[in-house]
C-alpha atoms as a PDB file:
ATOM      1  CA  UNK A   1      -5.834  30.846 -11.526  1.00  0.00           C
ATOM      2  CA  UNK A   2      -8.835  28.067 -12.031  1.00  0.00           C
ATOM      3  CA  UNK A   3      -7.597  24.919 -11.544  1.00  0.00           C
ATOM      4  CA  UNK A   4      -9.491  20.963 -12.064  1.00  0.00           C
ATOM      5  CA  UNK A   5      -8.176  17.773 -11.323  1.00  0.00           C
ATOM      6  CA  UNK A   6      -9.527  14.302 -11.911  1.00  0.00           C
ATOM      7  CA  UNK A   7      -9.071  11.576  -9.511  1.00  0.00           C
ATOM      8  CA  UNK A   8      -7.885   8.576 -10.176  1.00  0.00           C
ATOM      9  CA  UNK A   9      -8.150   4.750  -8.823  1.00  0.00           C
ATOM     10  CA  UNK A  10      -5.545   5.282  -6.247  1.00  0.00           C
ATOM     11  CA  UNK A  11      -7.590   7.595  -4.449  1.00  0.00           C
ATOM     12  CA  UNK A  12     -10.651   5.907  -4.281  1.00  0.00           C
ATOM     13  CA  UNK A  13     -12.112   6.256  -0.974  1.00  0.00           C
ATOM     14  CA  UNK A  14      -9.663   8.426   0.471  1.00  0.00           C
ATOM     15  CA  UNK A  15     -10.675  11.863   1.743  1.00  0.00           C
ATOM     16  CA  UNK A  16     -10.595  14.797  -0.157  1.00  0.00           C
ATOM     17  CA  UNK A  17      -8.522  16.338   2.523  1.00  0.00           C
ATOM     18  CA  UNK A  18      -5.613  13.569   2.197  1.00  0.00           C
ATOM     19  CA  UNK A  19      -5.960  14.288  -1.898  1.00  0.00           C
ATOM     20  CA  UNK A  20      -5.486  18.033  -1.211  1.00  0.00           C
ATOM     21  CA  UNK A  21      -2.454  17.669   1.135  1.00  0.00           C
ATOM     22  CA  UNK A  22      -0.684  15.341  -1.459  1.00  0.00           C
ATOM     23  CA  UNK A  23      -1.492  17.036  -4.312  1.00  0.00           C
ATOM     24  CA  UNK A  24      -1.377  20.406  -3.261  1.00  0.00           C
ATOM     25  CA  UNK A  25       0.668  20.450  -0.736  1.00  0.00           C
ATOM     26  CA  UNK A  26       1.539  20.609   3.389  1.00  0.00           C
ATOM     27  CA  UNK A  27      -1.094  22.424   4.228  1.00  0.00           C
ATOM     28  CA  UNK A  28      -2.693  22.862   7.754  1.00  0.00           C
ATOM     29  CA  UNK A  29      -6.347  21.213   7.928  1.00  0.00           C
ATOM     30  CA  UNK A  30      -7.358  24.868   9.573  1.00  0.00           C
ATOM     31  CA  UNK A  31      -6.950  26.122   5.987  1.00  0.00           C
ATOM     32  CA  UNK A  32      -7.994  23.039   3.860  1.00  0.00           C
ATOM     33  CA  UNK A  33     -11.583  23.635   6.132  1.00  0.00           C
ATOM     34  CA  UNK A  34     -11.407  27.313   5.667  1.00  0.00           C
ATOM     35  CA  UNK A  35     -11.273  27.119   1.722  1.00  0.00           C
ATOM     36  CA  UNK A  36     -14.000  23.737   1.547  1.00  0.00           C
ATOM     37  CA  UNK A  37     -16.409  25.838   3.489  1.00  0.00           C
ATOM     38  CA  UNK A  38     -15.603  29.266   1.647  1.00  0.00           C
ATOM     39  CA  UNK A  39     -15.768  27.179  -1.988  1.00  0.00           C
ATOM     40  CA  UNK A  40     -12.441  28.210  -2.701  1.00  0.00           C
ATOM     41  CA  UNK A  41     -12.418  24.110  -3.176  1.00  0.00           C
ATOM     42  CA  UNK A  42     -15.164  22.406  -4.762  1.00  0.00           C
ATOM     43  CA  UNK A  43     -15.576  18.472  -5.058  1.00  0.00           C
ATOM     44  CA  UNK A  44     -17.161  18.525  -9.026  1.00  0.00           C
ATOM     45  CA  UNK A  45     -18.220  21.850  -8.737  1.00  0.00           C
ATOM     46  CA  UNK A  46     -20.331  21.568  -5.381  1.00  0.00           C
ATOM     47  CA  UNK A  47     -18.923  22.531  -2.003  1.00  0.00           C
ATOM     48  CA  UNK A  48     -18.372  19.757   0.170  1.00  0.00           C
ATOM     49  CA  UNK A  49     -16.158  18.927   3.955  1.00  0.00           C
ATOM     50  CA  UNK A  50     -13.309  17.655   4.731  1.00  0.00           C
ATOM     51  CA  UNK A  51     -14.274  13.602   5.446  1.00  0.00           C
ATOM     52  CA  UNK A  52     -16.038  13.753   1.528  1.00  0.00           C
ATOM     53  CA  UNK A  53     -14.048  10.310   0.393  1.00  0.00           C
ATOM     54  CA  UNK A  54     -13.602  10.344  -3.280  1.00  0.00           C
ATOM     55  CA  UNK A  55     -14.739   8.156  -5.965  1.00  0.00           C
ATOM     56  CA  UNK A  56     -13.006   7.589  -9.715  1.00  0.00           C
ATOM     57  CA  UNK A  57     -13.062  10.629 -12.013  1.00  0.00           C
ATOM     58  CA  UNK A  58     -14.496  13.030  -9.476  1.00  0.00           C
ATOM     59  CA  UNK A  59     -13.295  16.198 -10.453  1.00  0.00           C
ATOM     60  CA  UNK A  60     -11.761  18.424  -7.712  1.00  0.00           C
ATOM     61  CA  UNK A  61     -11.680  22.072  -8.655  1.00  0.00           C
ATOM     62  CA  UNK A  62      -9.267  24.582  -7.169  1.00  0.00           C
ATOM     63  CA  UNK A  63     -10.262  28.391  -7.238  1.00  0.00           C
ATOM     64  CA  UNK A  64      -8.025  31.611  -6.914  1.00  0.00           C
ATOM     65  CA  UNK A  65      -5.816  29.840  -3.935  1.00  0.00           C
ATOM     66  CA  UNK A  66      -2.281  31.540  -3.467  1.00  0.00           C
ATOM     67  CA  UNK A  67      -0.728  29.234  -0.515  1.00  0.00           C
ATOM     68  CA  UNK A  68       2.314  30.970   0.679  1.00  0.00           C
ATOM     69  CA  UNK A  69       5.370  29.298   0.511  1.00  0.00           C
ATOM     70  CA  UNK A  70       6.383  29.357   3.868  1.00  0.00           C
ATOM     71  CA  UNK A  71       2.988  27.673   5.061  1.00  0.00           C
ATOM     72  CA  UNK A  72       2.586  24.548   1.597  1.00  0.00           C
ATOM     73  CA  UNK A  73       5.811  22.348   0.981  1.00  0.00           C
ATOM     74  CA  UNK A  74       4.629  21.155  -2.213  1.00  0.00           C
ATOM     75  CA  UNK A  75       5.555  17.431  -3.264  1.00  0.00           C
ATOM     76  CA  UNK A  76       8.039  16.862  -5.752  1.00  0.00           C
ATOM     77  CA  UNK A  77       7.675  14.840  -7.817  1.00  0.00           C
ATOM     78  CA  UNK A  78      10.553  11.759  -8.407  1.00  0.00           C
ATOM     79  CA  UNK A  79      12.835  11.675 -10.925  1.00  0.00           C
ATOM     80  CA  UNK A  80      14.487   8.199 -11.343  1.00  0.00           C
ATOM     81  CA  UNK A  81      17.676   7.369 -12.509  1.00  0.00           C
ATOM     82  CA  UNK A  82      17.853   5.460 -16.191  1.00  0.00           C
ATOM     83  CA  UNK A  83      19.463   2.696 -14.022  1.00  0.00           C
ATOM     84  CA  UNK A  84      16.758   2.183 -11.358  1.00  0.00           C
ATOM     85  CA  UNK A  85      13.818   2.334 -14.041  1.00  0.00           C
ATOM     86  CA  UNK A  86      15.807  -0.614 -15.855  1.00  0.00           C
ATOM     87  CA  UNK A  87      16.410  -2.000 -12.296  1.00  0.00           C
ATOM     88  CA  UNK A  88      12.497  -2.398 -11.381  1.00  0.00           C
ATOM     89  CA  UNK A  89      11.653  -3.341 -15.311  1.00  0.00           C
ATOM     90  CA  UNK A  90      13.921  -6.613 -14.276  1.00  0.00           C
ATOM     91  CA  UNK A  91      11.456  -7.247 -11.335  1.00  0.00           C
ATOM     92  CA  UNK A  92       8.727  -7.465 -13.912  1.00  0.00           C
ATOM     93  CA  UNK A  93       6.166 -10.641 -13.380  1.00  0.00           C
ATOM     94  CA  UNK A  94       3.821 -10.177 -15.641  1.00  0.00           C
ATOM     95  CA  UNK A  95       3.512  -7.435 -18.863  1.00  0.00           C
ATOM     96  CA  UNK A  96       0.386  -7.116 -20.883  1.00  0.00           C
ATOM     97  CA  UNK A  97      -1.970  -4.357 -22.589  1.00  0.00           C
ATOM     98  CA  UNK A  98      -3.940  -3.621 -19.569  1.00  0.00           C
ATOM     99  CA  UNK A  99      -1.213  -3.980 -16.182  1.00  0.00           C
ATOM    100  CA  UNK A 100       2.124  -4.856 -15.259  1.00  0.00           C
ATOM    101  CA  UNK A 101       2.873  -7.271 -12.441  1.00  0.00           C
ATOM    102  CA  UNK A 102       6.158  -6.170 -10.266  1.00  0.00           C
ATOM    103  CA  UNK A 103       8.137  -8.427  -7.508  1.00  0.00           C
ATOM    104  CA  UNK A 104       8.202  -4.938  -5.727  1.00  0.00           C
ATOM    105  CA  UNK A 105      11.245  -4.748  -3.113  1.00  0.00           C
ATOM    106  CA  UNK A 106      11.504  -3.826   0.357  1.00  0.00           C
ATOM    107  CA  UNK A 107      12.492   0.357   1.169  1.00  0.00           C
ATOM    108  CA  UNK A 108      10.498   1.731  -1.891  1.00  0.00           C
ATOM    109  CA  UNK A 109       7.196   2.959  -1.732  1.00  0.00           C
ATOM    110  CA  UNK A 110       4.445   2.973  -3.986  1.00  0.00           C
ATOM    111  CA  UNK A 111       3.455   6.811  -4.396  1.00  0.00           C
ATOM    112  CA  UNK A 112       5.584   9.516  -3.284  1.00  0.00           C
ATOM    113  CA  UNK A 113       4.864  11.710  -0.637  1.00  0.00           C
ATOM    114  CA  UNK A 114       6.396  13.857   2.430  1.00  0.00           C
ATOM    115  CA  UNK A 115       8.579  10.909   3.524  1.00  0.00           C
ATOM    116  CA  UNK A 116       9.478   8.938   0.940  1.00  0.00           C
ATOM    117  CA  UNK A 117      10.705  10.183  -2.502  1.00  0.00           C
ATOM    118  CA  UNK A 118      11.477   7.007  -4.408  1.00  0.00           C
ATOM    119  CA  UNK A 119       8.455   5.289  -5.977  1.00  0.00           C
ATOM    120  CA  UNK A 120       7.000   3.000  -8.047  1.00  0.00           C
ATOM    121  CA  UNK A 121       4.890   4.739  -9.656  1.00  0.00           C
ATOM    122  CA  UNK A 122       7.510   7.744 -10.636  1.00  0.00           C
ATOM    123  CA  UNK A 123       9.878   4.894 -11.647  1.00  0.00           C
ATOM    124  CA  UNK A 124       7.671   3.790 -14.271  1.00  0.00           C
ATOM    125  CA  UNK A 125       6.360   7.164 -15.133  1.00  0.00           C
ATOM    126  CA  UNK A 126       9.525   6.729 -17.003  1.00  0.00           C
ATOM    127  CA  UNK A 127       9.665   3.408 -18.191  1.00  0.00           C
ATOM    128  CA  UNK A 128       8.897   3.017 -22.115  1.00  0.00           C
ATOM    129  CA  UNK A 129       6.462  -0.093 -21.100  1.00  0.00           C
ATOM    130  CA  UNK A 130       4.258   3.405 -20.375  1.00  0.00           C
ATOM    131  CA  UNK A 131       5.144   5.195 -23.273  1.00  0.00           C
ATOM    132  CA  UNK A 132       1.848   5.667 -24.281  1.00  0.00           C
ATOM    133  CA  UNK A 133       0.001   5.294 -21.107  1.00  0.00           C
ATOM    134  CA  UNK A 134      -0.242   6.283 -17.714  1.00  0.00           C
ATOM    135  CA  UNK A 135       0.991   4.386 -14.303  1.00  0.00           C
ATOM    136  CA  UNK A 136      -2.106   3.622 -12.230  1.00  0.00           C
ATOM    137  CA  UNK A 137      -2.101   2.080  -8.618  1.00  0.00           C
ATOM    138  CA  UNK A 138      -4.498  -0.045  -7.893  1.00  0.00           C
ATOM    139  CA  UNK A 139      -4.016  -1.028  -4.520  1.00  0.00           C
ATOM    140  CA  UNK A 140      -1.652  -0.562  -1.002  1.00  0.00           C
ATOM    141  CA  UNK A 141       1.549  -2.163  -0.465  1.00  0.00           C
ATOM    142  CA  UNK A 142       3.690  -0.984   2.535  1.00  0.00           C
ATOM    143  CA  UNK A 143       7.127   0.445   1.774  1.00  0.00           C
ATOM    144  CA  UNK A 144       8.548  -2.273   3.687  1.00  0.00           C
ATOM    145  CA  UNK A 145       6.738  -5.250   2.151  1.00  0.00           C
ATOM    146  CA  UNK A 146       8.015  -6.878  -0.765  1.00  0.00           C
ATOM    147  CA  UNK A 147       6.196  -9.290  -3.327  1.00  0.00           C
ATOM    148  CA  UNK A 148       3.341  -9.454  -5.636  1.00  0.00           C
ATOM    149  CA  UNK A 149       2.490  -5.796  -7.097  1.00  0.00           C
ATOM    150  CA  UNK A 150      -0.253  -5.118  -9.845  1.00  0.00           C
ATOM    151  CA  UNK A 151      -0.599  -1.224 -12.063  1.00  0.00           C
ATOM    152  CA  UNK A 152      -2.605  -0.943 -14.168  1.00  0.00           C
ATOM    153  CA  UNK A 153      -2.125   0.784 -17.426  1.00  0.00           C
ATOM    154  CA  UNK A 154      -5.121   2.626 -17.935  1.00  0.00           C
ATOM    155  CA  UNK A 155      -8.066   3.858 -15.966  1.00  0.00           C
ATOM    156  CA  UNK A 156     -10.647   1.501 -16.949  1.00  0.00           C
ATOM    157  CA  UNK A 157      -8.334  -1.155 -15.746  1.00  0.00           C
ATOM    158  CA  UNK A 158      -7.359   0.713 -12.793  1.00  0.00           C
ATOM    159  CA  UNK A 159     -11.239   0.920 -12.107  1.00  0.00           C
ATOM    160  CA  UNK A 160     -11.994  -2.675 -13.055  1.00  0.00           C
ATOM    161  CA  UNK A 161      -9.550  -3.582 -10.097  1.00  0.00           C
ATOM    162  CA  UNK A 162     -10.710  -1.433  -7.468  1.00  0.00           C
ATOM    163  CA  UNK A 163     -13.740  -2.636  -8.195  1.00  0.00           C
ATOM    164  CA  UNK A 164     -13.182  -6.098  -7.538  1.00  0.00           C
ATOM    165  CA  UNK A 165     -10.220  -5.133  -4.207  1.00  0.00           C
ATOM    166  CA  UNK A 166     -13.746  -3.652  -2.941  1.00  0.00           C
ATOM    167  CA  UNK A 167     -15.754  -6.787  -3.676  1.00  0.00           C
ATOM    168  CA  UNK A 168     -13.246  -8.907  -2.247  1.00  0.00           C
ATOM    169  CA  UNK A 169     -12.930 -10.881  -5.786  1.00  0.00           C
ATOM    170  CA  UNK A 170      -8.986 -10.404  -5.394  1.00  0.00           C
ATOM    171  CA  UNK A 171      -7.076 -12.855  -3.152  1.00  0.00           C
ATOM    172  CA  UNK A 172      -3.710 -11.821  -1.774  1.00  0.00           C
ATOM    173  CA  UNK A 173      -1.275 -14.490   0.115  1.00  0.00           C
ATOM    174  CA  UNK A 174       1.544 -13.144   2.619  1.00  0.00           C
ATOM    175  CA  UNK A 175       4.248 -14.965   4.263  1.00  0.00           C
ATOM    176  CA  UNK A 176       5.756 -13.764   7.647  1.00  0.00           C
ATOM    177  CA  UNK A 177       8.031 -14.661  10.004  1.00  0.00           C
ATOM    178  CA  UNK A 178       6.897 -13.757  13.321  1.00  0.00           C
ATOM    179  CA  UNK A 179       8.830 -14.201  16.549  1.00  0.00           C
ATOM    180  CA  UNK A 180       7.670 -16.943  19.234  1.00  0.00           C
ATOM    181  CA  UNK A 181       5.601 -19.980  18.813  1.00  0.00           C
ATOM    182  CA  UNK A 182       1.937 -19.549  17.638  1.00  0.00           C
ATOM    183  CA  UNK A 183       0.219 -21.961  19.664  1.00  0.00           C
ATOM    184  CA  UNK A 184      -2.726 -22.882  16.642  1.00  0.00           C
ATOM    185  CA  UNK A 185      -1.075 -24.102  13.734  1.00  0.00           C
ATOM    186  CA  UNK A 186      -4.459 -22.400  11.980  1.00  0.00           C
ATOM    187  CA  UNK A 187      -6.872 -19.965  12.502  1.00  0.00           C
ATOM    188  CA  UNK A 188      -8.265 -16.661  12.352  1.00  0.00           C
ATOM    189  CA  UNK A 189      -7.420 -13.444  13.508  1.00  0.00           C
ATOM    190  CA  UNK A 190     -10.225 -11.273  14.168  1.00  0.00           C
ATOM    191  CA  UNK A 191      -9.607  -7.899  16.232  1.00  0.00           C
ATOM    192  CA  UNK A 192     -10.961  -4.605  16.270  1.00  0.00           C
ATOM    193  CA  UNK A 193      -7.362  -2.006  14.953  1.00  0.00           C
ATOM    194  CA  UNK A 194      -7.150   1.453  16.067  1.00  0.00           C
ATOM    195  CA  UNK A 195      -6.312   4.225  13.841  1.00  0.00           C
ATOM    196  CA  UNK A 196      -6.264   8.241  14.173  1.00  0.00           C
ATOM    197  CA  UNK A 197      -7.219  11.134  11.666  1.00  0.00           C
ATOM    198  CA  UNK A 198      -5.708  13.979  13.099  1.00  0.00           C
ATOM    199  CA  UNK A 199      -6.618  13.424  16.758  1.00  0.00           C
ATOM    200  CA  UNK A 200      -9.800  11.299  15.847  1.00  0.00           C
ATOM    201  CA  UNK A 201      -9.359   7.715  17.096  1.00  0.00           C
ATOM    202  CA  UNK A 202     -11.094   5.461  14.704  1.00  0.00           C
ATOM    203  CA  UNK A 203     -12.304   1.650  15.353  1.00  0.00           C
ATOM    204  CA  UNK A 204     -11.872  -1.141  12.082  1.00  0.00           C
ATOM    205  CA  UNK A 205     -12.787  -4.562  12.393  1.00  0.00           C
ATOM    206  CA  UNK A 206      -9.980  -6.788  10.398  1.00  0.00           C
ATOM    207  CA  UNK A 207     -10.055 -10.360   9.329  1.00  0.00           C
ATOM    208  CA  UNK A 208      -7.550 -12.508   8.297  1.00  0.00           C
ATOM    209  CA  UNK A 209      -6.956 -16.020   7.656  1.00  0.00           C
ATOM    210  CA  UNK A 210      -3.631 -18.302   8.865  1.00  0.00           C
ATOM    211  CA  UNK A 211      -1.836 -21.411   8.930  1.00  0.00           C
ATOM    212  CA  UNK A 212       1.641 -21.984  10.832  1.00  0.00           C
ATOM    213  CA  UNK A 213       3.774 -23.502   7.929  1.00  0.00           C
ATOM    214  CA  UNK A 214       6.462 -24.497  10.526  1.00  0.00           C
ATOM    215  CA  UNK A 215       7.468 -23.348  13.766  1.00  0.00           C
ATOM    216  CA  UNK A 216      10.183 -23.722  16.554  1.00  0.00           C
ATOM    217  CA  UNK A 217      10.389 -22.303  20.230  1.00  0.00           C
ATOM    218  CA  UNK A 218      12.005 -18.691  18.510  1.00  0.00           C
ATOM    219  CA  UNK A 219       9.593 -18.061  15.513  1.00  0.00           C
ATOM    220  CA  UNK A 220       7.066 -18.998  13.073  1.00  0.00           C
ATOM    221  CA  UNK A 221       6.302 -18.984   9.432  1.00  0.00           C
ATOM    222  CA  UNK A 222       2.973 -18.010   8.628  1.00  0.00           C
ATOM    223  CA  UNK A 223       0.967 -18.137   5.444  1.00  0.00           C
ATOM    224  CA  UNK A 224      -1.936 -15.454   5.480  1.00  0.00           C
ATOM    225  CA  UNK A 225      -4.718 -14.356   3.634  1.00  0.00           C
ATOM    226  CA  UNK A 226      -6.074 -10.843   4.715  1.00  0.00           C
ATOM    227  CA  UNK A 227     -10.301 -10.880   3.921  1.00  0.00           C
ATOM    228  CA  UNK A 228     -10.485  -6.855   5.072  1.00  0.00           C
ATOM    229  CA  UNK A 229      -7.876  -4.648   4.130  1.00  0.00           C
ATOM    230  CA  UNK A 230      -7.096  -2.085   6.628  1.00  0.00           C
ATOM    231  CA  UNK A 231      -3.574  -0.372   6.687  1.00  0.00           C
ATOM    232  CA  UNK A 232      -0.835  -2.379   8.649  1.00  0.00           C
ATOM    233  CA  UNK A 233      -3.528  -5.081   8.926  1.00  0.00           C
ATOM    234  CA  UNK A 234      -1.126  -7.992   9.508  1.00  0.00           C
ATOM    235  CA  UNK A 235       1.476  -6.001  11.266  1.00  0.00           C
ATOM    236  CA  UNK A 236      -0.914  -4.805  14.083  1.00  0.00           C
ATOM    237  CA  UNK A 237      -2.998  -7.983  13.914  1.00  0.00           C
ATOM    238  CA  UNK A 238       0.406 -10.279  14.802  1.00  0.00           C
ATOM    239  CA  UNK A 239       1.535  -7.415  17.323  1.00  0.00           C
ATOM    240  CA  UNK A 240      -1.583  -7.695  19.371  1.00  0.00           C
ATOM    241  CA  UNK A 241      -1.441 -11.433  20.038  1.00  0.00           C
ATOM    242  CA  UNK A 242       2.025 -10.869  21.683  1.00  0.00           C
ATOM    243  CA  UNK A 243       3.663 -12.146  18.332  1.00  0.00           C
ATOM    244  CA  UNK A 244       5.351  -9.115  16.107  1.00  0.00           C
ATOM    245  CA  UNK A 245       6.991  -9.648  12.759  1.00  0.00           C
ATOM    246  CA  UNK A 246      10.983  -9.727  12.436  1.00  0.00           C
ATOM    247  CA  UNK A 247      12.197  -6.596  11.460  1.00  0.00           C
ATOM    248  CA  UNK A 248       8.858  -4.639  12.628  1.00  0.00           C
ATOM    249  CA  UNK A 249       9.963  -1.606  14.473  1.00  0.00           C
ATOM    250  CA  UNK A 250       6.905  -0.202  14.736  1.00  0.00           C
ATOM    251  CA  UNK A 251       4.592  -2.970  16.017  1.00  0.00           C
ATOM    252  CA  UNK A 252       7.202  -4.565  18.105  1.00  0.00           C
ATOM    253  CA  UNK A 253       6.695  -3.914  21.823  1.00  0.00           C
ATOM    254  CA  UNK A 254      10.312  -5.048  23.190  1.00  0.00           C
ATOM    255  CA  UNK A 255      13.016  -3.132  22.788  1.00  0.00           C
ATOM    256  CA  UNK A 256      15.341  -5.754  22.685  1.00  0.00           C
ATOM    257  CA  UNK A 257      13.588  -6.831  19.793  1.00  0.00           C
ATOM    258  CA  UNK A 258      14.049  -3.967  17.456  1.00  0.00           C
ATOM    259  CA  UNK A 259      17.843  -4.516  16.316  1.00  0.00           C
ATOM    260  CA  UNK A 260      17.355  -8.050  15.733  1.00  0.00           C
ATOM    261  CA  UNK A 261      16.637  -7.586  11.648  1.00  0.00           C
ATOM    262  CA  UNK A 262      16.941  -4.514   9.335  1.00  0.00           C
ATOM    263  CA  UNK A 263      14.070  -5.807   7.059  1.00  0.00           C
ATOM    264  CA  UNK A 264      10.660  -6.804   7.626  1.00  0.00           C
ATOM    265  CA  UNK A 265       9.812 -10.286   7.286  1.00  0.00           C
ATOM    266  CA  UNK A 266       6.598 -10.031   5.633  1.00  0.00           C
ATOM    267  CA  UNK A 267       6.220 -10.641   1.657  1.00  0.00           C
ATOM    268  CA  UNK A 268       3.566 -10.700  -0.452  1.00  0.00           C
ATOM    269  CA  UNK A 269       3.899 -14.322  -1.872  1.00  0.00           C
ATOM    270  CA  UNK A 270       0.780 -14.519  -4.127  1.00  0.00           C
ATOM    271  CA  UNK A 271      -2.222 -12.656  -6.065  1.00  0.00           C
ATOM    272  CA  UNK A 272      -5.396 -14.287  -7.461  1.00  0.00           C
ATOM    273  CA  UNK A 273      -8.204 -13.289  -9.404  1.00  0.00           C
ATOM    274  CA  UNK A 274     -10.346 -13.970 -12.397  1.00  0.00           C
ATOM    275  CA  UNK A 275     -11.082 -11.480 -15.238  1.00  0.00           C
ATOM    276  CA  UNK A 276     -13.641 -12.028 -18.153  1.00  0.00           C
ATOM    277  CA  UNK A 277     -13.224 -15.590 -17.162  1.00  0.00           C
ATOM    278  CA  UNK A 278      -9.618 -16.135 -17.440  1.00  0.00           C
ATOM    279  CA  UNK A 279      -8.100 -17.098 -14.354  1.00  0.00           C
ATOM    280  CA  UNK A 280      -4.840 -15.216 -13.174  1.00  0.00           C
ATOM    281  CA  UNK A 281      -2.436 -16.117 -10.450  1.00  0.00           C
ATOM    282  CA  UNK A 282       1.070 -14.566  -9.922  1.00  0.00           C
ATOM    283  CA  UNK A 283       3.576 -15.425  -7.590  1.00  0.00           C
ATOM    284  CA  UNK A 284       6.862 -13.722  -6.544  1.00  0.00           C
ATOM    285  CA  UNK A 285       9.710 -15.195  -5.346  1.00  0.00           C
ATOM    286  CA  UNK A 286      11.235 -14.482  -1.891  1.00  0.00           C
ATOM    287  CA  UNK A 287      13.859 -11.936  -1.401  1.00  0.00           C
ATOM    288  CA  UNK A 288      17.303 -13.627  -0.408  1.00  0.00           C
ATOM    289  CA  UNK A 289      17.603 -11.873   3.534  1.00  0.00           C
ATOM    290  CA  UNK A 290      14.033 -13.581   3.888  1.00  0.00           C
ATOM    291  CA  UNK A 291      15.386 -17.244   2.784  1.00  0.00           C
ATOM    292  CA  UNK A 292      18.672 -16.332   5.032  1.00  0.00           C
ATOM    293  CA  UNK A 293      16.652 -15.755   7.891  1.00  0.00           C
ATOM    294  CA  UNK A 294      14.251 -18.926   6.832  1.00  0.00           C
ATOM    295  CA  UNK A 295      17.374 -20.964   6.906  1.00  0.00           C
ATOM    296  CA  UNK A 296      19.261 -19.348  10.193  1.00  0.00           C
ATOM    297  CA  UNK A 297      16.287 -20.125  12.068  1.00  0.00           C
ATOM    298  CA  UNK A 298      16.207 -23.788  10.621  1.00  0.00           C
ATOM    299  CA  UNK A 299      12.384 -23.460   8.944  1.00  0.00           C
ATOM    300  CA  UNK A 300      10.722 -25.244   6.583  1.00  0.00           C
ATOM    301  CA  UNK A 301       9.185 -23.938   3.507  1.00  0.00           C
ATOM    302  CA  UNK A 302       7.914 -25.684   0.605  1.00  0.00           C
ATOM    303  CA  UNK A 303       7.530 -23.323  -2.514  1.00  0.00           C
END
């Protein structure tokens, strides 16, 4: 059976092979290269390779495959509670005709996949605020961050921001506490991040802007502004200058470190941007275990 699908915004610029494995299934990359180069996949109706990265409304069409079952684990999708769609409507910032803007909590991710069920966008898939419209995400926000959120509620919104994530015209704040004393109270972290596809190791420069809000011999509150956007940008970025973020298991290179905090301590505080001339900003409060931990460790912060 002939199959088409049209991307949307949240898979701008990924590759089609990521697209295929989360929308079609598990499947090995031996056999999403096999069916690219046999046409048996076609990226709007041309055959194309693997590292093709995707643009809005591409059309991806599917021909004749039969994946056994025992080789593609297809996703399923969510299906949230009444409860925890009322639950995430209460985190609500911001609702109007075009987006919603969600204080999203730590432990959920945005889009579902192989390891995480629970999702945003799933949650509200179901949510009458989308009644008559469609859930689009717009940009990344780790599972473990909370904070500052945007979807959008229809594609040419969901375009309009990616367009301006990918012209930088979008302005994101963070606050983190790291462990240890930064010795600048300001500056910039500029570093070259690794990253693998597969067994590929792939080099991305990352910039990002901070100042020390207050600091003591154990730890430091940071304020941060990301200018690139690469995945795990301020995690790795704080990791490499010998200064990981509490609660960071996976960028934290002492053991004795790890069981220190359950959550990470990095929120995103604040979103700007400007649209047909109107200025938006949105902030979202901090989640109580971050103000415990603010006020264990005796920190200052200013709201």
């Amino acid at each position: 059976m002939n199959k088409s699908y049209i991307v949307d915004a949240s898979y701008e610029g990924v590759r089609i092979d990521k697209w295929i494995r989360n929308n079609l299934g598990k499947v090995p990359q031996g056999l999403i290269e096999k069916s690219l180069r046999a046409g048996k996949i076609k990226l709007n109706k041309k055959k194309t390779k693997s590292s093709t990265k995707l643009s809005i409304n591409d059309i991806i069409n599917v021909y004749k495959i039969d994946f056994k079952e025992n080789i593609i684990q297809k996703k399923k999708k969510y299906n949230p509670s009444i409860e925890i769609v009322k639950e995430n409507e209460n985190l609500i910032i911001d609702n109007n005709e075009n987006f919603i803007v969600v204080n999203k909590e730590s432990g959920i991710a945005v889009q579902g996949g192989t390891k995480s069920k629970k999702n945003l966008i799933d949650i509200f898939q179901r949510s009458e605020i989308f009644e008559n419209s469609k859930p689009y995400s717009v940009h990344r926000l780790d599972k473990d961050t909370s904070g500052v959120f945007i979807i959008a509620k229809n594609r040419e919104t969901a375009k309009l921001f990616t367009s301006l994530f990918r012209l930088r015209k979008i302005h994101k704040t963070y606050l983190a506490i790291c462990y240890g004393e930064l010795e600048n109270d300001k500056g910039i972290l500029d570093q070259d991040l690794k990253r693998y596809e597969g067994k590929k190791e792939i080099i991305e420069k990352s910039k990002t802007i901070y100042k020390v809000l207050d600091k003591n011999s154990n730890c430091s509150l940071l304020e941060m502004n990301p200018v690139t956007g690469r995945k795990h940008q301020l995690r790795k970025q704080l990791s490499l200058i010998g200064h990981p973020i509490y609660g960071d298991d996976k960028y934290t290179f002492e053991k004795n470190l790890k069981t220190k905090n359950k959550e990470l301590m990095l929120h995103s505080f604040k979103i700007k941007f400007i649209i047909n001339d109107k200025r938006h900003t949105y902030k979202a409060l901090l989640p109580n275990y971050f103000k415990k931990l603010i006020k264990t460790k005796r920190l200052k912060f200013l709201n």
